[in-house]
PDB file of N, CA and C in Angstrom:
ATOM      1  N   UNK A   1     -19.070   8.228 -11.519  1.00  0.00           N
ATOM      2  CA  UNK A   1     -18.562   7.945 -12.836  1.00  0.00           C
ATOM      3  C   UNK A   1     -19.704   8.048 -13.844  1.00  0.00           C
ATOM      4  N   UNK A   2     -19.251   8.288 -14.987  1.00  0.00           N
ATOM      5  CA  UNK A   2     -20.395   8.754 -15.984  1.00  0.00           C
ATOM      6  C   UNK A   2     -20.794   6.993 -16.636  1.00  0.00           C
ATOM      7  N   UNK A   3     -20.224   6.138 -16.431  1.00  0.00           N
ATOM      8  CA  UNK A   3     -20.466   4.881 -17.091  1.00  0.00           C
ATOM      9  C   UNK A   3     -22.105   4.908 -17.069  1.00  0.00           C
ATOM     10  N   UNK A   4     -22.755   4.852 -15.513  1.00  0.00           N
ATOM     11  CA  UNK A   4     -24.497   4.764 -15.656  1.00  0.00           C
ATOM     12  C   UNK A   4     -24.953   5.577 -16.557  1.00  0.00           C
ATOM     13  N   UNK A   5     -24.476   6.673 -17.212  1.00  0.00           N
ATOM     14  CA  UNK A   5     -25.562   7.721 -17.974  1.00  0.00           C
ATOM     15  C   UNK A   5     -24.707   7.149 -19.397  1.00  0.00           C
ATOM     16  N   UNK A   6     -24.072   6.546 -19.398  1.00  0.00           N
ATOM     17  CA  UNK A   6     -24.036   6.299 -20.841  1.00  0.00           C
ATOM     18  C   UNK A   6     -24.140   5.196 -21.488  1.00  0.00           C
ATOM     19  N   UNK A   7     -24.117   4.662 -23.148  1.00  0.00           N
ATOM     20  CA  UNK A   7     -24.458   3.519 -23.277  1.00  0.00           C
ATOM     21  C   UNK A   7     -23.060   2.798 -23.265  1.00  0.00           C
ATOM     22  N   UNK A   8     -22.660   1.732 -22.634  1.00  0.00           N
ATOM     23  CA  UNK A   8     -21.567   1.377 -22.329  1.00  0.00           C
ATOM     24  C   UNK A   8     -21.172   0.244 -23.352  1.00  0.00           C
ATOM     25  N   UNK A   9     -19.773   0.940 -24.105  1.00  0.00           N
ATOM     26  CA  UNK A   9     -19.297   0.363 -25.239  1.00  0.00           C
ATOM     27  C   UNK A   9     -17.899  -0.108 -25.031  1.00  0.00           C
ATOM     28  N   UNK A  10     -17.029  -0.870 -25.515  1.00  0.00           N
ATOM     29  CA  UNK A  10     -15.865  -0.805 -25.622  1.00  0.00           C
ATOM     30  C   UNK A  10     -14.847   0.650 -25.849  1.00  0.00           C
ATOM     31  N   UNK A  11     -15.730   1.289 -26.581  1.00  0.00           N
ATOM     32  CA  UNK A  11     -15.039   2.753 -27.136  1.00  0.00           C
ATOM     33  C   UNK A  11     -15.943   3.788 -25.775  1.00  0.00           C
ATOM     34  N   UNK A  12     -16.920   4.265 -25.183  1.00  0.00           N
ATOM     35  CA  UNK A  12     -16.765   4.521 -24.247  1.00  0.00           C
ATOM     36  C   UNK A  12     -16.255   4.715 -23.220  1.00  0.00           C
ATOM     37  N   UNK A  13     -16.156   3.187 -22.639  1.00  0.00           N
ATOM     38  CA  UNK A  13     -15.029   2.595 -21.573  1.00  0.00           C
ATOM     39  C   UNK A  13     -13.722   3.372 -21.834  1.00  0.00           C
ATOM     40  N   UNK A  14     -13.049   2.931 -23.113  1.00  0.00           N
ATOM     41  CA  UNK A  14     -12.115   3.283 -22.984  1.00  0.00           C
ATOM     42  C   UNK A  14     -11.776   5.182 -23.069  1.00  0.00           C
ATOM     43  N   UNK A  15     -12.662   5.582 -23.586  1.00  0.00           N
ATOM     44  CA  UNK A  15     -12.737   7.353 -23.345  1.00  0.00           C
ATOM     45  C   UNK A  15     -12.678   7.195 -21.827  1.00  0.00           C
ATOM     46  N   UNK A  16     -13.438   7.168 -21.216  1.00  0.00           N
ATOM     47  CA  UNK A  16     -13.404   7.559 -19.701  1.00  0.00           C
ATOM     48  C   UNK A  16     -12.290   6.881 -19.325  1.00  0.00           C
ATOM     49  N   UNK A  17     -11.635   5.816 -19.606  1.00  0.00           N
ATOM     50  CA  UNK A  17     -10.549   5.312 -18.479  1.00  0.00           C
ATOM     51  C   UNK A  17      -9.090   6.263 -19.377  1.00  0.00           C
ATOM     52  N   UNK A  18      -9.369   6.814 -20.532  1.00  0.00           N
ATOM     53  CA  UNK A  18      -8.678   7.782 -20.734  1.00  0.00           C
ATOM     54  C   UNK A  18      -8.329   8.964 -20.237  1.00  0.00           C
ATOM     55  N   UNK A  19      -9.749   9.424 -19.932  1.00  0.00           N
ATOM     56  CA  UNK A  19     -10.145  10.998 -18.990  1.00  0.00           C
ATOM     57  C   UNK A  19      -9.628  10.521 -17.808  1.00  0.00           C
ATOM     58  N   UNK A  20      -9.727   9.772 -16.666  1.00  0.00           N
ATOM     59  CA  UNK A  20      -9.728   9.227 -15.734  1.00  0.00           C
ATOM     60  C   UNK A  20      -7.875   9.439 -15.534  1.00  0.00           C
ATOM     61  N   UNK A  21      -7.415   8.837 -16.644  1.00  0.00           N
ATOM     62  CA  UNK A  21      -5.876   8.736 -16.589  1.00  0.00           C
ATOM     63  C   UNK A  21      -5.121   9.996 -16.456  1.00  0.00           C
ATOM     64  N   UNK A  22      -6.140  10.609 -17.349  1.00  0.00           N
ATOM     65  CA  UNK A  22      -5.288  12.275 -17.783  1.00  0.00           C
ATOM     66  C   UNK A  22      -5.408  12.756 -16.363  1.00  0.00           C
ATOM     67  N   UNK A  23      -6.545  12.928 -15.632  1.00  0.00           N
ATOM     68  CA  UNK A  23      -7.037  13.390 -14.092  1.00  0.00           C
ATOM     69  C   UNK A  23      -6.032  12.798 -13.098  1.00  0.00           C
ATOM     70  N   UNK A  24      -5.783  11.580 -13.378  1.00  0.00           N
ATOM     71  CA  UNK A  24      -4.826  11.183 -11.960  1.00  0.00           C
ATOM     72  C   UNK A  24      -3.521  11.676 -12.300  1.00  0.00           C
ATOM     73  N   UNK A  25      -3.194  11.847 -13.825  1.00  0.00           N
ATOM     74  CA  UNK A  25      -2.019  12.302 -14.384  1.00  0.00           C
ATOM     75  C   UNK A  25      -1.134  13.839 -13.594  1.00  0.00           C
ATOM     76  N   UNK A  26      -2.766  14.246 -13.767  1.00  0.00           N
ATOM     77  CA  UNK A  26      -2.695  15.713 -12.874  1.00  0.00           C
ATOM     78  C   UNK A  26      -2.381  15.987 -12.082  1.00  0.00           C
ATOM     79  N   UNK A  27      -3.477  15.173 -11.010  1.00  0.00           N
ATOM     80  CA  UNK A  27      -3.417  15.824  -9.685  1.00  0.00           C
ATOM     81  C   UNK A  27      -2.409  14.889  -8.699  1.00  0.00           C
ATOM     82  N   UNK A  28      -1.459  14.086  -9.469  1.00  0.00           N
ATOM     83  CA  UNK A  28      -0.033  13.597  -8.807  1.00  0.00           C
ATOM     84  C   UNK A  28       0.971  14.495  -9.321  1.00  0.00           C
ATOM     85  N   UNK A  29       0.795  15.607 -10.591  1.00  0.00           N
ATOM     86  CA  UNK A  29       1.519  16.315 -10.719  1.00  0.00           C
ATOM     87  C   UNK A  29       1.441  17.420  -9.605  1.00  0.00           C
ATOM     88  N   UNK A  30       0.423  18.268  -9.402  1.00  0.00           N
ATOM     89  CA  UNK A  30      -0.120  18.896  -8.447  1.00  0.00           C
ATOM     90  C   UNK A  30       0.668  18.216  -6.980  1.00  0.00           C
ATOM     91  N   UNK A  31       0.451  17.488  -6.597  1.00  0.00           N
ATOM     92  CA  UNK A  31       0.547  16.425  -5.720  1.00  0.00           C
ATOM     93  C   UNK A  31       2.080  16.677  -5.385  1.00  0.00           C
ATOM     94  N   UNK A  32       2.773  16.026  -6.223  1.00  0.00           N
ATOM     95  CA  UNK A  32       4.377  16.259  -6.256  1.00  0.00           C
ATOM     96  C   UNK A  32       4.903  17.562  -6.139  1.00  0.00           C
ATOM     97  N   UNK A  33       4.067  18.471  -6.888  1.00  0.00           N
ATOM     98  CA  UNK A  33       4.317  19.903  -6.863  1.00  0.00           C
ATOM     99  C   UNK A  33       4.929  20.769  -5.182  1.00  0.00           C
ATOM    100  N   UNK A  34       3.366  20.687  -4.841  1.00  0.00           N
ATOM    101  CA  UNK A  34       3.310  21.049  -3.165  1.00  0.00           C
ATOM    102  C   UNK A  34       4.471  19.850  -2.454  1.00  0.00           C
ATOM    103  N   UNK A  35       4.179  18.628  -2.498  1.00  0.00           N
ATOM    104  CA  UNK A  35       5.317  18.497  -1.764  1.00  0.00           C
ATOM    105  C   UNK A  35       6.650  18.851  -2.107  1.00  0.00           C
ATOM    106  N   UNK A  36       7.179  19.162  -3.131  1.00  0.00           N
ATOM    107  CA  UNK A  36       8.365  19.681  -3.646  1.00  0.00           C
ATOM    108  C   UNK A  36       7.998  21.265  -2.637  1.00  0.00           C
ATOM    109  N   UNK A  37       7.162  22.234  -2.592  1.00  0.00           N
ATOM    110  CA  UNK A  37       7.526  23.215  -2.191  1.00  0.00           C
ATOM    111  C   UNK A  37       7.242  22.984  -0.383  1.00  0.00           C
ATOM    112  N   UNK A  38       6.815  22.179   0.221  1.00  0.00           N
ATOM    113  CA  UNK A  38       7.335  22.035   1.498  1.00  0.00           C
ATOM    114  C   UNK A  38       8.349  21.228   2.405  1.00  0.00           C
ATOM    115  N   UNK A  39       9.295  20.657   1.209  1.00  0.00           N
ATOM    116  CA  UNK A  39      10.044  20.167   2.109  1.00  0.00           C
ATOM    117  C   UNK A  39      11.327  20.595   1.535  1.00  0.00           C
ATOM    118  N   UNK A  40      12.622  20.550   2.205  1.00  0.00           N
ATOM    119  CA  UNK A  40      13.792  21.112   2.741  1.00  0.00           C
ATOM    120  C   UNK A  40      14.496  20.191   1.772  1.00  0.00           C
ATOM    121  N   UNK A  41      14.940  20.171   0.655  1.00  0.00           N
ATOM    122  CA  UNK A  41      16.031  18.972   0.711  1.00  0.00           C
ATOM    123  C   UNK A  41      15.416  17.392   0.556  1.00  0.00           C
ATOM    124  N   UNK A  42      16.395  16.794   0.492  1.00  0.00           N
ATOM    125  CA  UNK A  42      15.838  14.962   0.121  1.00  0.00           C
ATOM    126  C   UNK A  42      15.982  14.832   1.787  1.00  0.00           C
ATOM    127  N   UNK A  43      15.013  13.221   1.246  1.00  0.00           N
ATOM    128  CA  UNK A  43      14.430  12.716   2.741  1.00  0.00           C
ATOM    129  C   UNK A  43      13.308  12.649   3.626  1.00  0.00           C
ATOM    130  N   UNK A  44      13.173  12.258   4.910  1.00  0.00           N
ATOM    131  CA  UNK A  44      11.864  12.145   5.075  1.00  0.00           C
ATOM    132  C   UNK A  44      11.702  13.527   6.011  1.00  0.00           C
ATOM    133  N   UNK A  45      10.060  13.772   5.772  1.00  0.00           N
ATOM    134  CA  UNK A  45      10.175  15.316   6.800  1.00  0.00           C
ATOM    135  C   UNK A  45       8.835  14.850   7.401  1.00  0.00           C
ATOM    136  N   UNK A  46       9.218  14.940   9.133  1.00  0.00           N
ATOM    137  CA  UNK A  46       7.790  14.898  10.029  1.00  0.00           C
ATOM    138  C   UNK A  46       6.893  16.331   9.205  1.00  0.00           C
ATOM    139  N   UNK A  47       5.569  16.232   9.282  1.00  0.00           N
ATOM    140  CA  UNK A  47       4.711  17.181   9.375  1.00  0.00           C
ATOM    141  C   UNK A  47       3.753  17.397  10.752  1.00  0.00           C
ATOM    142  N   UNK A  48       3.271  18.464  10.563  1.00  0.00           N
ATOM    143  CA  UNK A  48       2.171  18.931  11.870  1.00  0.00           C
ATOM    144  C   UNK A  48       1.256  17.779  12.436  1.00  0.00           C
ATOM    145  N   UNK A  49       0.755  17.001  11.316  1.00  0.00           N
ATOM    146  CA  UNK A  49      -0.132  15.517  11.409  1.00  0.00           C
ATOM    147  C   UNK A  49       1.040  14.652  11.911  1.00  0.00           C
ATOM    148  N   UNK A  50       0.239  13.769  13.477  1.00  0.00           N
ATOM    149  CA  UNK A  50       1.263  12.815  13.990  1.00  0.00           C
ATOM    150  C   UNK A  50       1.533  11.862  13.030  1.00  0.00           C
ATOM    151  N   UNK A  51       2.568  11.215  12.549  1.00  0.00           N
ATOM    152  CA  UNK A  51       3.038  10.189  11.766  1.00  0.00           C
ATOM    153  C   UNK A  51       2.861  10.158  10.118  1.00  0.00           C
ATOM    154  N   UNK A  52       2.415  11.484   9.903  1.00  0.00           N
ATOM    155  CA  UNK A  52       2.472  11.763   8.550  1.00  0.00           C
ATOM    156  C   UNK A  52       3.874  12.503   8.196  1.00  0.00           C
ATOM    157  N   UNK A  53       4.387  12.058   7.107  1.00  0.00           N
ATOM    158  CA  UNK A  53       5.671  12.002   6.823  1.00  0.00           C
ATOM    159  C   UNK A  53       5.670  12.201   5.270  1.00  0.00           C
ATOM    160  N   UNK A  54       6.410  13.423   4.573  1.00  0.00           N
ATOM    161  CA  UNK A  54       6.834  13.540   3.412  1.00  0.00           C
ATOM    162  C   UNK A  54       7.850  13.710   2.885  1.00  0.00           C
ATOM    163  N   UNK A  55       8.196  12.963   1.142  1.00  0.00           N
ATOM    164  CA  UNK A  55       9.291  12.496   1.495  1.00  0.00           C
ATOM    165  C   UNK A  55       9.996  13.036  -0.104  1.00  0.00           C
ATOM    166  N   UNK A  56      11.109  12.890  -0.335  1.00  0.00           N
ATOM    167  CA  UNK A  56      11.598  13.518  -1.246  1.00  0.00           C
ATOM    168  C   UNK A  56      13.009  12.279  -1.676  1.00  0.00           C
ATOM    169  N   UNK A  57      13.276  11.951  -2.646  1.00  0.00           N
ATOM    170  CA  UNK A  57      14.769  11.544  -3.271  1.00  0.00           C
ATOM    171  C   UNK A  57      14.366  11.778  -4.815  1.00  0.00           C
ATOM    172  N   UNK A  58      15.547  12.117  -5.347  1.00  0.00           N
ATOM    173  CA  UNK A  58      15.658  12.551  -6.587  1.00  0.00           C
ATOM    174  C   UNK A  58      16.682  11.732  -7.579  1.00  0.00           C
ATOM    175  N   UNK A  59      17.047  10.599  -6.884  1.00  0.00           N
ATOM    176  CA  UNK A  59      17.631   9.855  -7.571  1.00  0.00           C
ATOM    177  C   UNK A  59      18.142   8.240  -7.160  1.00  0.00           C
ATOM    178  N   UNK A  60      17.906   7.531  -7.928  1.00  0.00           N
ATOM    179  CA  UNK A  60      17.462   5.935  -7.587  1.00  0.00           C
ATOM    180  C   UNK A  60      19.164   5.694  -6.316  1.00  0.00           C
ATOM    181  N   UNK A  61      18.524   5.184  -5.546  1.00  0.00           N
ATOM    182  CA  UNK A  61      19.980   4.439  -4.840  1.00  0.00           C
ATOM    183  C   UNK A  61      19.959   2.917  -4.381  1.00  0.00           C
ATOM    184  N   UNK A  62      21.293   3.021  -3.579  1.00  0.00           N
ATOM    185  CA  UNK A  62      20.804   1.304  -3.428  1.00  0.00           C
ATOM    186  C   UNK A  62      20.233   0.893  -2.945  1.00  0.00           C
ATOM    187  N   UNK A  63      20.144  -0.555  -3.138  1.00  0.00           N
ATOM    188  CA  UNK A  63      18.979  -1.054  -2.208  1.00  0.00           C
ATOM    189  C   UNK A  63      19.194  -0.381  -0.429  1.00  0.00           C
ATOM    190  N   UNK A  64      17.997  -0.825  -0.030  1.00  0.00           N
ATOM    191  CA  UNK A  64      18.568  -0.916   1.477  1.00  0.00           C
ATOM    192  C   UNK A  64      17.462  -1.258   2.325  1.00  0.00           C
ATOM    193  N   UNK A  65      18.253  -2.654   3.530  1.00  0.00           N
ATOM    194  CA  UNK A  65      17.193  -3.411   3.642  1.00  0.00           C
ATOM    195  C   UNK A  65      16.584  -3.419   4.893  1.00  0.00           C
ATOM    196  N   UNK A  66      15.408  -3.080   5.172  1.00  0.00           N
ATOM    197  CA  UNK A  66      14.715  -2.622   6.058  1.00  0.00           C
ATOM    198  C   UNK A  66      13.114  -3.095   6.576  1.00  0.00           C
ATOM    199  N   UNK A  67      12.982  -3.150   7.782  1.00  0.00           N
ATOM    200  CA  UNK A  67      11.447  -3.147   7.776  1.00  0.00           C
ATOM    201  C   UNK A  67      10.960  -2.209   8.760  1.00  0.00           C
ATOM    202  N   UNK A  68       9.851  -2.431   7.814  1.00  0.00           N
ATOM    203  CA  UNK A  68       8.814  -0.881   8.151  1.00  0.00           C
ATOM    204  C   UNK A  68       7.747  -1.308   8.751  1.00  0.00           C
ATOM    205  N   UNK A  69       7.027  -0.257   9.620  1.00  0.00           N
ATOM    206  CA  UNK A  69       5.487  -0.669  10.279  1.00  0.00           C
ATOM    207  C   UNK A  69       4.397  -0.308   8.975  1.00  0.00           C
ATOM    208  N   UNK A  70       3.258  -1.033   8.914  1.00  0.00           N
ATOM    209  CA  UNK A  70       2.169  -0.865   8.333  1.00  0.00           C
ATOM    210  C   UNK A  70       2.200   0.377   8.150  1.00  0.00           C
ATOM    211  N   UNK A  71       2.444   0.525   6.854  1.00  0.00           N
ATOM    212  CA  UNK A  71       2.002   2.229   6.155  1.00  0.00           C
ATOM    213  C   UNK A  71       1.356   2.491   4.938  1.00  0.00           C
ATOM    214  N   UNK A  72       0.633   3.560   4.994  1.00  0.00           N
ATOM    215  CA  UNK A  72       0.069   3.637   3.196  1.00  0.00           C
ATOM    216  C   UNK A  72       0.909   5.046   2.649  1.00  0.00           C
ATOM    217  N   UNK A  73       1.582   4.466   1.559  1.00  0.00           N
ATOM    218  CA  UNK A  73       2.510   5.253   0.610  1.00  0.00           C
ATOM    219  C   UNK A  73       2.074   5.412  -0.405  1.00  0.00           C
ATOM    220  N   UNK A  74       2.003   6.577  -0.530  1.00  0.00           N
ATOM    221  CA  UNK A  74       1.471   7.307  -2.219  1.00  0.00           C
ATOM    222  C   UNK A  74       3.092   7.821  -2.588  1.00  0.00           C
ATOM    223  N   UNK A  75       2.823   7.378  -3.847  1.00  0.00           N
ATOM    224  CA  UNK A  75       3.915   7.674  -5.090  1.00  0.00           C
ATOM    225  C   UNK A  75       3.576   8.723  -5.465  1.00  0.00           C
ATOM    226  N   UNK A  76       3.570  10.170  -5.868  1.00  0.00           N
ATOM    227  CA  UNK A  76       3.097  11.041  -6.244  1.00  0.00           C
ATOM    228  C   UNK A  76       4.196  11.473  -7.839  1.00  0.00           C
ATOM    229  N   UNK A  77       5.196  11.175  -7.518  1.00  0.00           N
ATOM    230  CA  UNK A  77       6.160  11.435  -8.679  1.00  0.00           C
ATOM    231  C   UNK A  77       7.297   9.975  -8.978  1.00  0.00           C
ATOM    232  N   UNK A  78       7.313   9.451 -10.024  1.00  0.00           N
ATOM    233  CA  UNK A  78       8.423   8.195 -10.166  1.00  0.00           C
ATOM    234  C   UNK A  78       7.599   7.085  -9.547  1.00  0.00           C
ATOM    235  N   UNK A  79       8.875   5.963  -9.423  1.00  0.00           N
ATOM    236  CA  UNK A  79       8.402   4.465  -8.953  1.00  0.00           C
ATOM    237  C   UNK A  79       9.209   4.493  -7.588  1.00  0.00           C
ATOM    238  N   UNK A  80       8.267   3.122  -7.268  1.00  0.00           N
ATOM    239  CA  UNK A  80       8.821   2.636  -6.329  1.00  0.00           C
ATOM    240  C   UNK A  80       9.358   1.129  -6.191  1.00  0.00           C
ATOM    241  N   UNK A  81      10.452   0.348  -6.060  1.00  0.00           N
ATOM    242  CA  UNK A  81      10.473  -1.081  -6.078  1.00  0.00           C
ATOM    243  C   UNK A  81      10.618  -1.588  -4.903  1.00  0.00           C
ATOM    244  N   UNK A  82       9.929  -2.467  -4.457  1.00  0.00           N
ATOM    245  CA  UNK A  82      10.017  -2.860  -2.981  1.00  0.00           C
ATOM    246  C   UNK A  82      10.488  -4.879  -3.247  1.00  0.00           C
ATOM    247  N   UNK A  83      11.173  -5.105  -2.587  1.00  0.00           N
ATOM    248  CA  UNK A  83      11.140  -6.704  -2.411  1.00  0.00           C
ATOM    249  C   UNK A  83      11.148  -7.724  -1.578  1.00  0.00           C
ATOM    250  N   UNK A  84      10.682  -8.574  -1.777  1.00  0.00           N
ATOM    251  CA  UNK A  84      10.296  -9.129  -0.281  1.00  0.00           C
ATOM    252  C   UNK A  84      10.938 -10.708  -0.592  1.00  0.00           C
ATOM    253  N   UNK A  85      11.958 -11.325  -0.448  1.00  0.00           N
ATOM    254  CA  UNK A  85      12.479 -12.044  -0.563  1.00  0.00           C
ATOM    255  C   UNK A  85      12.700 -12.193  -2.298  1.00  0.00           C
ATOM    256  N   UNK A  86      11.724 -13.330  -3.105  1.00  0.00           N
ATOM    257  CA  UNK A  86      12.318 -13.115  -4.144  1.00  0.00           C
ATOM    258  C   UNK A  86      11.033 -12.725  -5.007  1.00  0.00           C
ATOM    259  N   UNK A  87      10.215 -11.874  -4.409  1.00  0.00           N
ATOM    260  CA  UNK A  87       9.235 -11.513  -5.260  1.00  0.00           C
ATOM    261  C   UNK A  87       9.642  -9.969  -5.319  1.00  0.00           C
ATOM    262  N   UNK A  88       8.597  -9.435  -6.269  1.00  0.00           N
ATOM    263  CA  UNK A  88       9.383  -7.976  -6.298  1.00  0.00           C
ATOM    264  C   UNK A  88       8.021  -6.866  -6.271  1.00  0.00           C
TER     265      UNK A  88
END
């Protein structure tokens, strides 16, 4: 990060966590992109990597209540709401 080479201001800071934003802005567009062109349709799709899984829905549905094993999920396009009794 460029913060060490510069003199660090309120207006600084906030330039870079600007740049920073526009960059992640990107490359989840990018991100969403490719997975839009490898998978088939909504839903989840095994890939070549064991237990890597990509996933596609295009439109909010209902709840549905489930548990899952320890996973790390990237959002690449939209939200996600998860709830766990009455927290959200």
């Amino acid at each position: 990060m460029l913060t060490g080479m510069l003199k660090t201001t309120p207006q600084t800071l906030n330039a870079i966590r600007t740049v920073d934003a526009a960059l992640v802005k990107a490359m989840r567009s990018e991100l969403a992109a490719r997975i839009d062109r490898l998978v088939d349709g909504e839903g989840a799709f095994a890939t070549l990597i064991p237990r890597l899984f990509l996933g596609k829905v295009s439109q909010a549905l209902h709840p549905v209540h489930t548990v899952y094993e320890p996973a790390l999920c990237v959002i690449a396009q939209g939200t996600k709401r998860v709830l766990l009794g009455d927290e959200v």
